[in-house]
Protein backbone atom coordinates (compact mmCIF):
# COMPACT_ATOMS: atom_id res chain seq x y z
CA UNK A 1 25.84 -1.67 3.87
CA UNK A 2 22.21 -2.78 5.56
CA UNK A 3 20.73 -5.57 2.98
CA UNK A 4 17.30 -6.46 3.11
CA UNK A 5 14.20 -8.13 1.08
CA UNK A 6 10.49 -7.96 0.48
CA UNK A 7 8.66 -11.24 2.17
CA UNK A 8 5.24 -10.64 1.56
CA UNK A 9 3.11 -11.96 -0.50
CA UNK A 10 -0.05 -10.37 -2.24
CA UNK A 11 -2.82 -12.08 -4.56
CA UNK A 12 -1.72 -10.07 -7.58
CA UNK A 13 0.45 -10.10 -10.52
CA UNK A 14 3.13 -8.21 -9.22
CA UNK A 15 3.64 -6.11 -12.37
CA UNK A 16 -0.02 -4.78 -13.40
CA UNK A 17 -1.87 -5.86 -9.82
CA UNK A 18 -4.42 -8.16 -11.63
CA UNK A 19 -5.90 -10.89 -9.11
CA UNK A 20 -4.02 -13.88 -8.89
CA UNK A 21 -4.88 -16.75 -6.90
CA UNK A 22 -1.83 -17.77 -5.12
CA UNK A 23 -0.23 -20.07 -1.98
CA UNK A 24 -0.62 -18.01 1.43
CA UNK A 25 2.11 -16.73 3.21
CA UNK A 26 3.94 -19.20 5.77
CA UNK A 27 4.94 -17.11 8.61
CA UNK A 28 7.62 -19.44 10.21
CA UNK A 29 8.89 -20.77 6.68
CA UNK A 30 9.24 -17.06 6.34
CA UNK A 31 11.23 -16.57 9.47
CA UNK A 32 13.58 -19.30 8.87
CA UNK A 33 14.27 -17.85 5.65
CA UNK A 34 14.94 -13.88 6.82
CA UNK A 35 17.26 -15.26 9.33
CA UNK A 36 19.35 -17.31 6.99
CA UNK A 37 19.56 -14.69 4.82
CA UNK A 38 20.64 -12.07 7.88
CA UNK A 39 23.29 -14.47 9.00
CA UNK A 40 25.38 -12.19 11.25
CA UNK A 41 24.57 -8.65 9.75
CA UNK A 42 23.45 -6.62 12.84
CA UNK A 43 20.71 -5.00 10.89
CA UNK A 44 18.33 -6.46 8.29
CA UNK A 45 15.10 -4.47 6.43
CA UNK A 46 12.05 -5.76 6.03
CA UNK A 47 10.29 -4.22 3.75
CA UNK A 48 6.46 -3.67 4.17
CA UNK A 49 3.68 -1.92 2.44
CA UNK A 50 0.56 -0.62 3.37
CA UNK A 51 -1.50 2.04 1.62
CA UNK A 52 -3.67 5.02 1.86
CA UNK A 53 -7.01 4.89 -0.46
CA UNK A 54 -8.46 2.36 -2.45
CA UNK A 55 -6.50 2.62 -5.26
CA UNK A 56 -6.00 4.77 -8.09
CA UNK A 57 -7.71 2.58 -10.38
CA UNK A 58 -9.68 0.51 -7.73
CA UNK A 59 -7.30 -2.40 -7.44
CA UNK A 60 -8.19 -3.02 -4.04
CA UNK A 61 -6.14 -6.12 -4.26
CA UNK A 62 -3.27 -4.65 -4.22
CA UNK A 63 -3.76 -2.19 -1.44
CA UNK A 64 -3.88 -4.79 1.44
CA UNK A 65 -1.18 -4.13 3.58
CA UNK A 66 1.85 -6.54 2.69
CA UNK A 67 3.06 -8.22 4.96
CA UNK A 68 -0.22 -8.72 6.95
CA UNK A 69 1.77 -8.15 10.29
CA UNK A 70 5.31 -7.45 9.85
CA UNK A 71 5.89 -7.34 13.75
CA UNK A 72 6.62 -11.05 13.52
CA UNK A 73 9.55 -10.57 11.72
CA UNK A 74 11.04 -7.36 13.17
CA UNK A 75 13.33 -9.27 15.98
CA UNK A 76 17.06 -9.95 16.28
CA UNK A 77 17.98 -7.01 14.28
CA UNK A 78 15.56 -6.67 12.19
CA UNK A 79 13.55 -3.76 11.22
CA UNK A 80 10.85 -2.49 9.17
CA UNK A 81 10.97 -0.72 5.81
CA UNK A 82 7.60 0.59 5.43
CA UNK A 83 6.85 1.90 2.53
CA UNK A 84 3.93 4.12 2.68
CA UNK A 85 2.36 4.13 -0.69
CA UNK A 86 -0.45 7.23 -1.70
CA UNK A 87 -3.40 5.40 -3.35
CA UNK A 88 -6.25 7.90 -2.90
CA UNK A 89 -8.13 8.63 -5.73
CA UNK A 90 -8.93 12.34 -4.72
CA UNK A 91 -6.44 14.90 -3.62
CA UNK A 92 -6.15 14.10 0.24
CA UNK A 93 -2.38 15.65 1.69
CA UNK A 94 -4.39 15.93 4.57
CA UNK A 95 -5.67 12.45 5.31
CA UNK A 96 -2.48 11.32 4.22
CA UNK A 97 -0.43 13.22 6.94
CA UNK A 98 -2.51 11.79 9.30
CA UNK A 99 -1.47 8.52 7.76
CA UNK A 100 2.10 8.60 8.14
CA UNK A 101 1.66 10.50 11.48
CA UNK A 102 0.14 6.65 12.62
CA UNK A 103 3.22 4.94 10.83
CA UNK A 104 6.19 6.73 12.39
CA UNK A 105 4.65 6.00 15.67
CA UNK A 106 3.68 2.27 14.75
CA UNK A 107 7.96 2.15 13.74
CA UNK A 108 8.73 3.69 16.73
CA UNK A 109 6.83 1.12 19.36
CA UNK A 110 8.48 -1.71 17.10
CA UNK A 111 11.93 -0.71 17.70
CA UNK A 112 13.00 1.92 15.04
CA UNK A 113 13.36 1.83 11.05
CA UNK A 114 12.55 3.47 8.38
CA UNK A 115 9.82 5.16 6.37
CA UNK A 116 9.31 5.62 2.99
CA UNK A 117 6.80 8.21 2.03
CA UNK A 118 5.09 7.34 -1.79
CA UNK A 119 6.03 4.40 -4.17
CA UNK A 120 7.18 5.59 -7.48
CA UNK A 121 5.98 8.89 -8.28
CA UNK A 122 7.41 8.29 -11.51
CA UNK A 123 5.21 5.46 -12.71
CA UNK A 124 1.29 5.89 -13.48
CA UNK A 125 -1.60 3.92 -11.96
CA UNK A 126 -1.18 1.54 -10.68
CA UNK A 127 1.47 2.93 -9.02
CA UNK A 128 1.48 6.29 -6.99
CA UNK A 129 2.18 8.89 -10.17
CA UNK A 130 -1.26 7.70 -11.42
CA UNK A 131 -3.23 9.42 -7.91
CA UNK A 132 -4.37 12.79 -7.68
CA UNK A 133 -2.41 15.16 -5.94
CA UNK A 134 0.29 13.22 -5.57
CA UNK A 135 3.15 15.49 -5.21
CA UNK A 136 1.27 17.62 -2.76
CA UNK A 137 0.37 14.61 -0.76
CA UNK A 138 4.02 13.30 -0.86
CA UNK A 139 5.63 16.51 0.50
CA UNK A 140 2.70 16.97 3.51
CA UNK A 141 3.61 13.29 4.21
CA UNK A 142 7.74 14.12 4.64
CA UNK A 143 6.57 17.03 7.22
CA UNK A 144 4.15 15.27 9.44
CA UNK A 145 6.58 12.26 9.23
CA UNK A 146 9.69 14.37 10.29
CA UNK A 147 7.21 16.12 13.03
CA UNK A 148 6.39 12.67 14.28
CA UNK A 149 9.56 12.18 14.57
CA UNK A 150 11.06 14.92 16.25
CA UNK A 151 7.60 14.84 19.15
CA UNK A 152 8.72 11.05 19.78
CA UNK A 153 12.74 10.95 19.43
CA UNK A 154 11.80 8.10 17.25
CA UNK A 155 15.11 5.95 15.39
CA UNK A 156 12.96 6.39 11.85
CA UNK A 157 14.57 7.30 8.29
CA UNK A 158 12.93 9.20 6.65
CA UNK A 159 12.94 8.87 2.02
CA UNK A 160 11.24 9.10 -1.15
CA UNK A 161 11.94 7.30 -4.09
CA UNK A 162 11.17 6.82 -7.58
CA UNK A 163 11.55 3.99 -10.22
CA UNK A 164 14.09 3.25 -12.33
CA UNK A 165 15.11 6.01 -15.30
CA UNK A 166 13.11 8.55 -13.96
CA UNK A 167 13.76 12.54 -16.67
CA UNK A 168 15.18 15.16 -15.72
CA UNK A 169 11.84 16.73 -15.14
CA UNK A 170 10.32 14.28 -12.21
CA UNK A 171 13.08 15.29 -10.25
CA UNK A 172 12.58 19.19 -11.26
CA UNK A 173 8.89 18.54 -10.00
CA UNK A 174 9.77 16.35 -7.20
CA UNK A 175 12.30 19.26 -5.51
CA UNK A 176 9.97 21.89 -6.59
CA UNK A 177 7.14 20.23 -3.96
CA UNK A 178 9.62 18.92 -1.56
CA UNK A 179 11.98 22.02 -1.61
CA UNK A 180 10.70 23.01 1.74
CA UNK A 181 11.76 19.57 3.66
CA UNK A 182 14.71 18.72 1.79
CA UNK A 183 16.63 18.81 5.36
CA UNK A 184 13.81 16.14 6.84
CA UNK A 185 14.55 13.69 4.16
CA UNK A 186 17.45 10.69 4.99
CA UNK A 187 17.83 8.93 1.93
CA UNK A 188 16.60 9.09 -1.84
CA UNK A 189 15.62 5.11 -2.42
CA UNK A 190 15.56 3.80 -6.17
CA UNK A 191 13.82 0.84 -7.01
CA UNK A 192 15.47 -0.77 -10.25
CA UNK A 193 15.06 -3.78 -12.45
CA UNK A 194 18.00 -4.00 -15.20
CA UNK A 195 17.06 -6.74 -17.96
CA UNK A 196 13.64 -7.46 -16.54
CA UNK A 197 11.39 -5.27 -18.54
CA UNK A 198 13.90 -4.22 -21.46
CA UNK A 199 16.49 -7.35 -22.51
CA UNK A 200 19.87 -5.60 -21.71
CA UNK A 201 22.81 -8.13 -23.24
CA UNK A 202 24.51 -9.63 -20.00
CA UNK A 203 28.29 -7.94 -21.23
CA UNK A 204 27.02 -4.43 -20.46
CA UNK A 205 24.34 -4.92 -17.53
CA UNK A 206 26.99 -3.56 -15.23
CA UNK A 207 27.18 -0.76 -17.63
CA UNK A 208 23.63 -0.44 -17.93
CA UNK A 209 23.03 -0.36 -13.96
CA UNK A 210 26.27 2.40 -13.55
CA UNK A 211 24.21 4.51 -15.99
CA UNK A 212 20.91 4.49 -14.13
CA UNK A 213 22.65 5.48 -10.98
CA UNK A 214 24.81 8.55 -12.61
CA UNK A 215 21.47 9.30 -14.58
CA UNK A 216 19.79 9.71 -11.33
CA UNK A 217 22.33 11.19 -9.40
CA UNK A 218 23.14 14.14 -11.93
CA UNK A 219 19.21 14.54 -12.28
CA UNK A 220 18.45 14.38 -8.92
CA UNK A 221 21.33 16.88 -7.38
CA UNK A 222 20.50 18.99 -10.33
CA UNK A 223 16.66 19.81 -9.23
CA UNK A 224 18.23 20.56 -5.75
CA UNK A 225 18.24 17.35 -4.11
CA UNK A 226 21.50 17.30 -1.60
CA UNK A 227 24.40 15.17 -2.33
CA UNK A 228 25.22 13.90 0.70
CA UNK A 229 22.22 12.06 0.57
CA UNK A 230 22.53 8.42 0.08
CA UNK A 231 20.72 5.70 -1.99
CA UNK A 232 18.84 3.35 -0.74
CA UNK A 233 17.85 0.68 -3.23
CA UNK A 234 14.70 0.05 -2.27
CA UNK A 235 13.89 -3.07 -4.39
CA UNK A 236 15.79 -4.54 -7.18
CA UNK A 237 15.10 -8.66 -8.36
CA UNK A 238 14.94 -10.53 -11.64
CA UNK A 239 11.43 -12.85 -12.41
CA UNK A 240 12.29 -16.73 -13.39
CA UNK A 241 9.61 -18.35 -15.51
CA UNK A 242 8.85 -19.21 -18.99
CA UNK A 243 12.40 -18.59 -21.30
CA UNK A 244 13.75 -16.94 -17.79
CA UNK A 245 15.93 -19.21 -15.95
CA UNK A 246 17.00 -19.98 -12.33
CA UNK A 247 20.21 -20.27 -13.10
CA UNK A 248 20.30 -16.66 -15.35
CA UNK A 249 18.51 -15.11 -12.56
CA UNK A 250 21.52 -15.83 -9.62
CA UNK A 251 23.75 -14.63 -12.24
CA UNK A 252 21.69 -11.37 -13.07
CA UNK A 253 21.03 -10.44 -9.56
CA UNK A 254 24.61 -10.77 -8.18
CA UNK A 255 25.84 -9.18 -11.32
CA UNK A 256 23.48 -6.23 -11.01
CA UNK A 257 24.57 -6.23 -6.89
CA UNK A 258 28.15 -6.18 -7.75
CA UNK A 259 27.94 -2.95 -10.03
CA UNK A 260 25.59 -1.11 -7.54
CA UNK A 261 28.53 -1.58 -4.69
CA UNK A 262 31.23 -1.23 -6.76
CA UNK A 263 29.39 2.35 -8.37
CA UNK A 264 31.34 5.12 -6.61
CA UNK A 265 27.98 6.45 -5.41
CA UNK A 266 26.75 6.23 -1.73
CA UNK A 267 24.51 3.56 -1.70
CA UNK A 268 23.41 2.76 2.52
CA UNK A 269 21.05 0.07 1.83
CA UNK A 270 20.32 -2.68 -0.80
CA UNK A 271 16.40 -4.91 -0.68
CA UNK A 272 16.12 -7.46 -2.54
CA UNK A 273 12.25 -7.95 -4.29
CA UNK A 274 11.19 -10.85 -3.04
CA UNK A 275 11.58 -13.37 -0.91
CA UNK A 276 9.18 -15.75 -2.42
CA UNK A 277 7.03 -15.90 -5.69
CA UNK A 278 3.74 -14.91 -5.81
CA UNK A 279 3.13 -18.50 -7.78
CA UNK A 280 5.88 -20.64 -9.04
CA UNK A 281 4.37 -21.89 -12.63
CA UNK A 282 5.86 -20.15 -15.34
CA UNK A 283 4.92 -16.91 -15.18
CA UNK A 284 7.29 -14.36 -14.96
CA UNK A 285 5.30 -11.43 -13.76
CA UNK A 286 4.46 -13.79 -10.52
CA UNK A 287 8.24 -14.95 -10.31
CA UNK A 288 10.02 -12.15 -8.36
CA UNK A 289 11.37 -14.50 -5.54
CA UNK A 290 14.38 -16.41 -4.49
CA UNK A 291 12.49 -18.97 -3.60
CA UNK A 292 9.65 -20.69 -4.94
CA UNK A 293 5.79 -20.88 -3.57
CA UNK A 294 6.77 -23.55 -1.82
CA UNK A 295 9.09 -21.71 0.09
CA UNK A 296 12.25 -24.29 -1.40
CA UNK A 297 14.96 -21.95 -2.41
CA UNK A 298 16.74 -21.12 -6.28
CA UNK A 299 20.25 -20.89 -6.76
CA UNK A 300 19.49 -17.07 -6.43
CA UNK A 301 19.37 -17.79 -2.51
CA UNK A 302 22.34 -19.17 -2.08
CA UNK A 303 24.12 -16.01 -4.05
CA UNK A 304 22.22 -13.80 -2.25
CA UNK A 305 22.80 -15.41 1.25
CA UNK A 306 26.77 -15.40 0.04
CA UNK A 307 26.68 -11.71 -0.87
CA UNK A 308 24.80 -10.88 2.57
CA UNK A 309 27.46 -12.81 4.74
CA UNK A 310 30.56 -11.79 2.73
CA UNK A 311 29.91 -7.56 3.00
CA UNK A 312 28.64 -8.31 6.83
């Protein structure tokens, strides 16, 4: 199992993107904190965003690239998850190609990783299901990535994802565009937040989380996705803040961590979203992290530094 977590930080409300004035990023507090957390696991993600287009509805905010430079945490083991997210607000497979062309060879001169190509094709504006020409844009993005690829010899994985309980007929569409590359994809990631945006009662959230990974399994083998490809949970994280608890969060996201592993399905890799909170003051939407703004850890760290060391 590779484990690894989202440390950037963005001036946005991390569920609808609204601006949001917030501490800046601390590059070494940062460091510290990524090593800590890899301990003596051999391989560590970092996951990273940048984006093509302005934005589907012009939150240009939200499309800076996140970290700023994640080179200066891709050392020791370390390596990039970089999500490549489709924010044009015209049909551009094209330009978009091009795109990830640039990122498989930017994660091949820093040492190998993985690439993610979209963000939740599931979900509507903000996020990628709300652009134009998405699911062309996605599969032109798999086949220039694995074509970059295979003209460098670069170590790169190549996935798509989607969010959460995503029907039966996402993943019907999904193959449909993709069913030409299916043998150039690596992993399917999932991104998945039990109790965070619908209360779940703590008895069944192991329950709950089993269910979203058979749900997505059946659907996605179903449409024609392969089975012997694995999951990569791309993020996953429960917000402190107002009525939302430090304590209830270490328990929720160990809980949640616990069924995931302990699911019978092949899951590879497990992120963690975030590192830190966008701003620590009661908020919940801007309370993703394990640590605070002020880069001083919950009792979420401490479970999630135990977890890391104890399957390493």
């Amino acid at each position: 199992m590779i484990f690894g977590i989202w440390p950037g930080v963005v001036d946005a409300d991390l569920v609808n993107f609204s601006p949001v004035v917030c501490p800046p990023e601390d590059i070494d507090a940062t460091c510290r904190a990524l090593q800590h957390l890899q301990g003596r696991a051999p391989l560590f993600y970092v996951r990273s965003f940048r984006h093509f287009g302005t934005g589907a509805q012009g939150f240009s905010n939200a499309v800076m690239p996140t970290p700023a430079d994640p080179t200066v945490y891709l050392s020791d083991g370390r390596q990039v998850d970089l999500v490549c997210c489709y924010q044009s607000m015209e049909p551009d497979p094209v330009g978009y190609a091009r795109f990830v062309r640039t990122a498989v060879r930017d994660i091949h001169e820093w040492g190998g990783g993985k690439i993610q190509i979209g963000e939740e094709l599931n979900m509507p504006a903000p996020l990628d299901g709300g652009s134009p020409g998405c699911f062309h844009a996605i599969a032109a993005g798999v086949r220039a990535a694995a074509e970059e690829r295979e003209r460098l010899g670069a170590d790169v994985l190549i996935g798509v994802n989607a969010a959460g309980m995503a029907n039966e007929k996402f993943w019907e569409t999904f193959a449909c565009h993709l069913q030409d590359d299916m043998d150039n994809l690596d992993y399917l990631g999932l991104d998945i937040f039990p109790d965070v945006f619908f209360p779940i009662p703590q008895e069944t959230l192991a329950e709950a989380t089993q269910f979203v990974l058979d749900t997505a399994q059946q659907y996605s083998s179903t449409a024609g996705f392969p089975t012997s490809l694995p999951f990569h949970i791309g993020e996953t994280g429960w917000p402190t803040g107002r009525d939302r608890t430090e304590e209830k969060q270490a328990e929720v996201l160990i809980r949640v961590a616990e069924a995931i592993l302990t699911s019978g399905h092949n899951v590879t890799a497990y992120e963690f979203f975030g590192l830190r909170d966008t701003v620590t003051r009661g908020n919940w939407k801007q309370e993703f992290g394990i640590m605070r703004d002020d880069y001083s850890p919950k009792p979420a760290f401490g479970r999630v530094l135990e977890l890391i060391a104890n399957a390493s």
